[in-house]
C-alpha atoms as a PDB file:
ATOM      1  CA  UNK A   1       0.000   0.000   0.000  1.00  0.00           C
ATOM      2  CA  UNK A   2       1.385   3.478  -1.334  1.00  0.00           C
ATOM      3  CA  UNK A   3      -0.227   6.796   0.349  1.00  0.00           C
ATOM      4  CA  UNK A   4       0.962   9.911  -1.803  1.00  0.00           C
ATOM      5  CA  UNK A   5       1.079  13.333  -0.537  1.00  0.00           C
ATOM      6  CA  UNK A   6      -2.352  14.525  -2.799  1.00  0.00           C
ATOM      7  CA  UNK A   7      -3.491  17.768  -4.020  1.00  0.00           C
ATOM      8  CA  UNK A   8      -7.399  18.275  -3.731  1.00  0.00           C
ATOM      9  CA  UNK A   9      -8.869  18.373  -7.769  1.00  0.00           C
ATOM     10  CA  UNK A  10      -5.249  18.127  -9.216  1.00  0.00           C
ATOM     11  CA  UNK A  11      -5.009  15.014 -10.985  1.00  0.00           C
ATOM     12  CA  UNK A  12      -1.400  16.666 -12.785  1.00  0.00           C
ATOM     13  CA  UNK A  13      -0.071  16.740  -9.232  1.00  0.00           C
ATOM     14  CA  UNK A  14      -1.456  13.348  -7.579  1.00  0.00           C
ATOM     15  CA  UNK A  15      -0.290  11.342 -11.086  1.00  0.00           C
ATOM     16  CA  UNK A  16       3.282  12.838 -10.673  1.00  0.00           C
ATOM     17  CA  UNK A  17       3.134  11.518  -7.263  1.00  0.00           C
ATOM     18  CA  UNK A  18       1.707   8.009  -7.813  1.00  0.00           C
ATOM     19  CA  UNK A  19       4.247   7.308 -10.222  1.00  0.00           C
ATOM     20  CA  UNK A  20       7.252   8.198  -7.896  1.00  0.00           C
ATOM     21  CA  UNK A  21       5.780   5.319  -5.459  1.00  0.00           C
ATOM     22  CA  UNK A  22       5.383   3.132  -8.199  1.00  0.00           C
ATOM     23  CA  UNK A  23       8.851   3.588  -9.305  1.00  0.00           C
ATOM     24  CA  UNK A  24      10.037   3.049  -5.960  1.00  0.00           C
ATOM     25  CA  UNK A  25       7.924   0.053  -5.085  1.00  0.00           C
ATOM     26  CA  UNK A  26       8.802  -1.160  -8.549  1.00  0.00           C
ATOM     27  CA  UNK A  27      12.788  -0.399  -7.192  1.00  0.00           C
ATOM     28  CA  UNK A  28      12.389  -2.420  -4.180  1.00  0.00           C
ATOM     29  CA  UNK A  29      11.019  -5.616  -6.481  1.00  0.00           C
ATOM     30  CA  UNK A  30       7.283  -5.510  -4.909  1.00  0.00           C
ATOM     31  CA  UNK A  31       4.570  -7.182  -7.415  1.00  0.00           C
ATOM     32  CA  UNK A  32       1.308  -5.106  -6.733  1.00  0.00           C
ATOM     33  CA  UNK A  33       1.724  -1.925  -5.200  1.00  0.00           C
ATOM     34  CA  UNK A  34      -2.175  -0.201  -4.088  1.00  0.00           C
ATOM     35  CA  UNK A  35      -3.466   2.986  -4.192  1.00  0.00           C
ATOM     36  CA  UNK A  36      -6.323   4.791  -1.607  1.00  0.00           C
ATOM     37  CA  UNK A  37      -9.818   5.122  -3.383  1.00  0.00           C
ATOM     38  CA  UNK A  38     -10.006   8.292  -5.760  1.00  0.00           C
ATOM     39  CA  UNK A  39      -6.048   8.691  -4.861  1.00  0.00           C
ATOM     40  CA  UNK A  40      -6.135  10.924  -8.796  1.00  0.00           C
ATOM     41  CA  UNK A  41      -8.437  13.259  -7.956  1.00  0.00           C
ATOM     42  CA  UNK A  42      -8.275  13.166  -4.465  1.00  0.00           C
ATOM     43  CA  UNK A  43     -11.370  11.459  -1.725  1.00  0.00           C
ATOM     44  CA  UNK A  44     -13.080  15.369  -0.817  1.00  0.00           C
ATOM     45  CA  UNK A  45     -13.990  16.575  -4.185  1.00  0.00           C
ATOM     46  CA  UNK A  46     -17.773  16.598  -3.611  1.00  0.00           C
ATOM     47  CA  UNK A  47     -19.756  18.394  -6.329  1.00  0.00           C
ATOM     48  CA  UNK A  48     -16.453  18.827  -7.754  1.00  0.00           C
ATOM     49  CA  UNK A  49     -16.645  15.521  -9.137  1.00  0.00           C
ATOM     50  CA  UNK A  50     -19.244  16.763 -11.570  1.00  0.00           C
ATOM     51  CA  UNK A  51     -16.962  18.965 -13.261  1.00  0.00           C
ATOM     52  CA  UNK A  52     -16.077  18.029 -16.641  1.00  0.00           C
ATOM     53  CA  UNK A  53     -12.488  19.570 -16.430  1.00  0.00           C
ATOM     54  CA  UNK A  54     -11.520  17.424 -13.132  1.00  0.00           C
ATOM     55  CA  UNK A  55     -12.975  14.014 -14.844  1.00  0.00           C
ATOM     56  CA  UNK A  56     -11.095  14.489 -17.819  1.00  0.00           C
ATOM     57  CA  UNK A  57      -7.787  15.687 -16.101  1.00  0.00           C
ATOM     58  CA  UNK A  58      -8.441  12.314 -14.269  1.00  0.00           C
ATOM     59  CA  UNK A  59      -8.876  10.334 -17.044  1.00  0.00           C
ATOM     60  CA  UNK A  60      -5.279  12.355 -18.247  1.00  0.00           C
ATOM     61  CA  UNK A  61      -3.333  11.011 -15.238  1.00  0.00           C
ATOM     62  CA  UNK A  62      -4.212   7.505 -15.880  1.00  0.00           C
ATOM     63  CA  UNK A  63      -3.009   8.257 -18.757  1.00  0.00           C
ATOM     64  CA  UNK A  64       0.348   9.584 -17.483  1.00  0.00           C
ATOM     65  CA  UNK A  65       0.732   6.458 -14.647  1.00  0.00           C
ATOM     66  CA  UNK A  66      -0.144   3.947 -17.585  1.00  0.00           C
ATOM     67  CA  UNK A  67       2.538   5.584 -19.631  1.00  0.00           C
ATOM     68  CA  UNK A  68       5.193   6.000 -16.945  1.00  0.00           C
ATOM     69  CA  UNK A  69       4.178   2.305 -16.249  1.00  0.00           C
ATOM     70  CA  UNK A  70       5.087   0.978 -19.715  1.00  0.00           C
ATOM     71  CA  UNK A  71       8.746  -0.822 -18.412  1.00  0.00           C
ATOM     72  CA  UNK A  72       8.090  -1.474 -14.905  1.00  0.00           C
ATOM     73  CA  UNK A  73       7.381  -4.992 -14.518  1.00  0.00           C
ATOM     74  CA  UNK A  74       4.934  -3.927 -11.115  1.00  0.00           C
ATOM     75  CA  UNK A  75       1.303  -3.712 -11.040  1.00  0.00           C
ATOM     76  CA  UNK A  76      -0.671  -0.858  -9.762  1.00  0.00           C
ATOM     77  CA  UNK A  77      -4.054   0.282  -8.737  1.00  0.00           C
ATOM     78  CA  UNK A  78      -5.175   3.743  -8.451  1.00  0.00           C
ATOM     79  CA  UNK A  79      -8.531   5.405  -7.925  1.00  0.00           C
ATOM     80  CA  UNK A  80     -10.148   8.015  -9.911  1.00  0.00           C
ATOM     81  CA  UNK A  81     -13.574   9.137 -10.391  1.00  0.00           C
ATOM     82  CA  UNK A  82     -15.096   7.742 -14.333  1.00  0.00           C
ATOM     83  CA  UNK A  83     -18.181   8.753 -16.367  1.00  0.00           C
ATOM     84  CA  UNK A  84     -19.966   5.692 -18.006  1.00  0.00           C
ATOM     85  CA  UNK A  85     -22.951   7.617 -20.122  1.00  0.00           C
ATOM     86  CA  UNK A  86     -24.604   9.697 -17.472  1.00  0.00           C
ATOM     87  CA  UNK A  87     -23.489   7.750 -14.518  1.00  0.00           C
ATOM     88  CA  UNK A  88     -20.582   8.579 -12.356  1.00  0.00           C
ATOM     89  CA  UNK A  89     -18.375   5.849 -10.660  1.00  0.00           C
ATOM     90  CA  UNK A  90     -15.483   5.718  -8.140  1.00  0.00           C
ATOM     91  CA  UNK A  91     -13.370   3.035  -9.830  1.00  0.00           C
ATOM     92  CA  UNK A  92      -9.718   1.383  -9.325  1.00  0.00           C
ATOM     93  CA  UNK A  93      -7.943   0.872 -12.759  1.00  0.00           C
ATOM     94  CA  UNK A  94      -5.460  -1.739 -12.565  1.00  0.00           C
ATOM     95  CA  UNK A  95      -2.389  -0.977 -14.857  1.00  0.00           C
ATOM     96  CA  UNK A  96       0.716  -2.916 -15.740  1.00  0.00           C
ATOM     97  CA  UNK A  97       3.088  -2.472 -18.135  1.00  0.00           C
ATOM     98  CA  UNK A  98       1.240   0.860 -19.970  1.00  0.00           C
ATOM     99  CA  UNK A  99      -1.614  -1.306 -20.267  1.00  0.00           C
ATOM    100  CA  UNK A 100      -5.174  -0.977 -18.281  1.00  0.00           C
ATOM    101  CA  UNK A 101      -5.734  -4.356 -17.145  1.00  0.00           C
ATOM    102  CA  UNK A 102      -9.153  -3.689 -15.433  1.00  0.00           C
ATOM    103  CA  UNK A 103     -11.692  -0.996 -14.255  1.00  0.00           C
ATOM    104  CA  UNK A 104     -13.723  -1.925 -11.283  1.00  0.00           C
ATOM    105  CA  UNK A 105     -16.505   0.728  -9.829  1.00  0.00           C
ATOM    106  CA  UNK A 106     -16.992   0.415  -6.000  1.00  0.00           C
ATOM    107  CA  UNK A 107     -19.972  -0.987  -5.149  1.00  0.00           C
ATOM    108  CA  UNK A 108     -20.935  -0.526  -1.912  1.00  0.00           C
ATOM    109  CA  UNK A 109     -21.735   3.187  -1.397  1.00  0.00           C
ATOM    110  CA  UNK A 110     -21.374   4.741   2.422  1.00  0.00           C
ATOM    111  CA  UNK A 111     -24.258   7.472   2.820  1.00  0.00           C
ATOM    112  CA  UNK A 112     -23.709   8.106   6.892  1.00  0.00           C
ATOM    113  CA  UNK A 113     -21.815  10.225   8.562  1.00  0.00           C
ATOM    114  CA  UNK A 114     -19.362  12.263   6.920  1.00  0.00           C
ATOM    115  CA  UNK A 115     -19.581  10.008   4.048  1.00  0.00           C
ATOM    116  CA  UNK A 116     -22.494  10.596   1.384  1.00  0.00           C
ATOM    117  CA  UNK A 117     -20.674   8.981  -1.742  1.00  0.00           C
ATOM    118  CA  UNK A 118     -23.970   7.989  -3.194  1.00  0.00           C
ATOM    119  CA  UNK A 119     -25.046  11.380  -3.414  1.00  0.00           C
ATOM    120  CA  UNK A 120     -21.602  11.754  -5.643  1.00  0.00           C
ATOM    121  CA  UNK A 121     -21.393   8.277  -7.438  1.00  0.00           C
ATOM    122  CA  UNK A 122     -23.532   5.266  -9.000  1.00  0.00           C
ATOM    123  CA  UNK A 123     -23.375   1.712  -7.340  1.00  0.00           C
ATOM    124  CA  UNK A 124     -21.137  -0.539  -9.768  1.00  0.00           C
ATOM    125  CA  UNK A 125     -23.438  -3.132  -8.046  1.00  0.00           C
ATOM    126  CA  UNK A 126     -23.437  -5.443 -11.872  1.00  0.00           C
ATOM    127  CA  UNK A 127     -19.941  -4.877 -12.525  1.00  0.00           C
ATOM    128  CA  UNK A 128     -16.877  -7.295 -11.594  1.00  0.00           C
ATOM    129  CA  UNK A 129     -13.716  -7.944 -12.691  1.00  0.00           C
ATOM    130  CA  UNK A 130     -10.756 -10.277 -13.026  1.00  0.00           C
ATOM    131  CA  UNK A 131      -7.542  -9.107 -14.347  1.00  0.00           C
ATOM    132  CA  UNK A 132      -4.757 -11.814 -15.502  1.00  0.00           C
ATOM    133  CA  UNK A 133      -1.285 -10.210 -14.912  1.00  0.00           C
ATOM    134  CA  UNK A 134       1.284 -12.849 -15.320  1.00  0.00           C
ATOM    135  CA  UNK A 135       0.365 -15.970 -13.751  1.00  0.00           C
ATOM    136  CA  UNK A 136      -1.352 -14.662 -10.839  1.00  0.00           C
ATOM    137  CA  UNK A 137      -5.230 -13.644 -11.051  1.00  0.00           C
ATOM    138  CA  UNK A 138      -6.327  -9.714  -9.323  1.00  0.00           C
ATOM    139  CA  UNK A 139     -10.127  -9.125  -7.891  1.00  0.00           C
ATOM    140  CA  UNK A 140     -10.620  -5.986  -6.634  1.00  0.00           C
ATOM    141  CA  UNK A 141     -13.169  -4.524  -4.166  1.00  0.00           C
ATOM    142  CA  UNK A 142     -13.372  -0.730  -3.494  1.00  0.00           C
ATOM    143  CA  UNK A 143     -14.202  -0.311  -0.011  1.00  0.00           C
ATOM    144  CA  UNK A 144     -14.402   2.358   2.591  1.00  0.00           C
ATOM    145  CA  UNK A 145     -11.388   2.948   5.367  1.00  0.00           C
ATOM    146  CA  UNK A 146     -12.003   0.769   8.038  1.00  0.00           C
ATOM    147  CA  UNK A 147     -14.561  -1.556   6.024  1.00  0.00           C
ATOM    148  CA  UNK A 148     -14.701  -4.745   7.580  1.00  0.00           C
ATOM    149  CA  UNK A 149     -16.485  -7.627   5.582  1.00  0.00           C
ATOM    150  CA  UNK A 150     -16.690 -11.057   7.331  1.00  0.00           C
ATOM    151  CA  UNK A 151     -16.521 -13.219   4.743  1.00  0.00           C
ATOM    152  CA  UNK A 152     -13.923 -12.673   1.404  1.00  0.00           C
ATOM    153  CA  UNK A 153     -14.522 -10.493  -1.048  1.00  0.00           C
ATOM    154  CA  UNK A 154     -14.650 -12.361  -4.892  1.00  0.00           C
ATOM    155  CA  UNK A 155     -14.938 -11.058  -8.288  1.00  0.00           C
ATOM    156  CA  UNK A 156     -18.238 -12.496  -9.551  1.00  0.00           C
ATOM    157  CA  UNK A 157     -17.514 -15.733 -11.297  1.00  0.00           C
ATOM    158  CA  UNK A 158     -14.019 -15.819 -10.179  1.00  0.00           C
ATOM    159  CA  UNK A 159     -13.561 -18.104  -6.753  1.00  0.00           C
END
């Protein structure tokens, strides 16, 4: 697990600082190296997330991790907020070697508290994924800090 230092609705900045912990994880020979939920944009956007000009500089620093990730033999996932047609998700991209392996949208929402994602974002509820990289198989979950699920989590289809 990598935490960069992040920048609130400055994708630019937060890439630039998600590949320098890739790099370095990649240095010290880890495998997977993970990133906290919207890590590109940044968790406290709000209605920020709306904005057309901080979903596409997100979509622009995936770009710049999957191109800075072309010759590192590591994997990584990153959050970052995507549009699907009118629907807004908070997804972790898996990326290895300059390639996107895998989108997954979080599925389980928190509305309590200080948390009111599904006022921001759309339930990936029907989505799942599986992402081959090398011989080993990824499932992802997005999940809040401090979730705590009692039995394991499994990409649909996938056990």
């Amino acid at each position: 697990m990598a935490v960069p230092g992040v920048r609130v609705a400055d994708p630019s900045y937060n890439a630039a600082q998600t590949v320098a912990l890739i790099r370095q994880a990649a240095e010290r020979k880890a495998a997977v190296v993970l990133f906290p939920e919207l890590g590109l944009s940044a968790y406290s956007c709000e209605d920020v997330f709306h904005q057309r000009a901080l979903l596409d500089a997100s979509l622009e620093a995936l770009r710049a991790v999957l191109a800075a990730s072309a010759h590192l033999s590591i994997a990584a996932v990153v959050g970052l907020p995507l549009q699907v047609g009118h629907r807004l998700y908070n997804c972790a991209a898996v990326v290895h070697r300059g390639r996107l392996l895998g989108v997954v949208p979080k599925i389980f929402l928190p509305n309590y508290r200080e948390f009111y994602e599904a006022r921001q974002f759309t339930s990936g509820e029907t989505a799942s994924c599986a992402c081959s990289c090398r011989a080993h198989r990824l499932a992802c979950a997005v999940v809040p800090a401090g979730y705590r699920r009692r039995e394991p989590v499994h990409a649909r289809g996938h056990r």
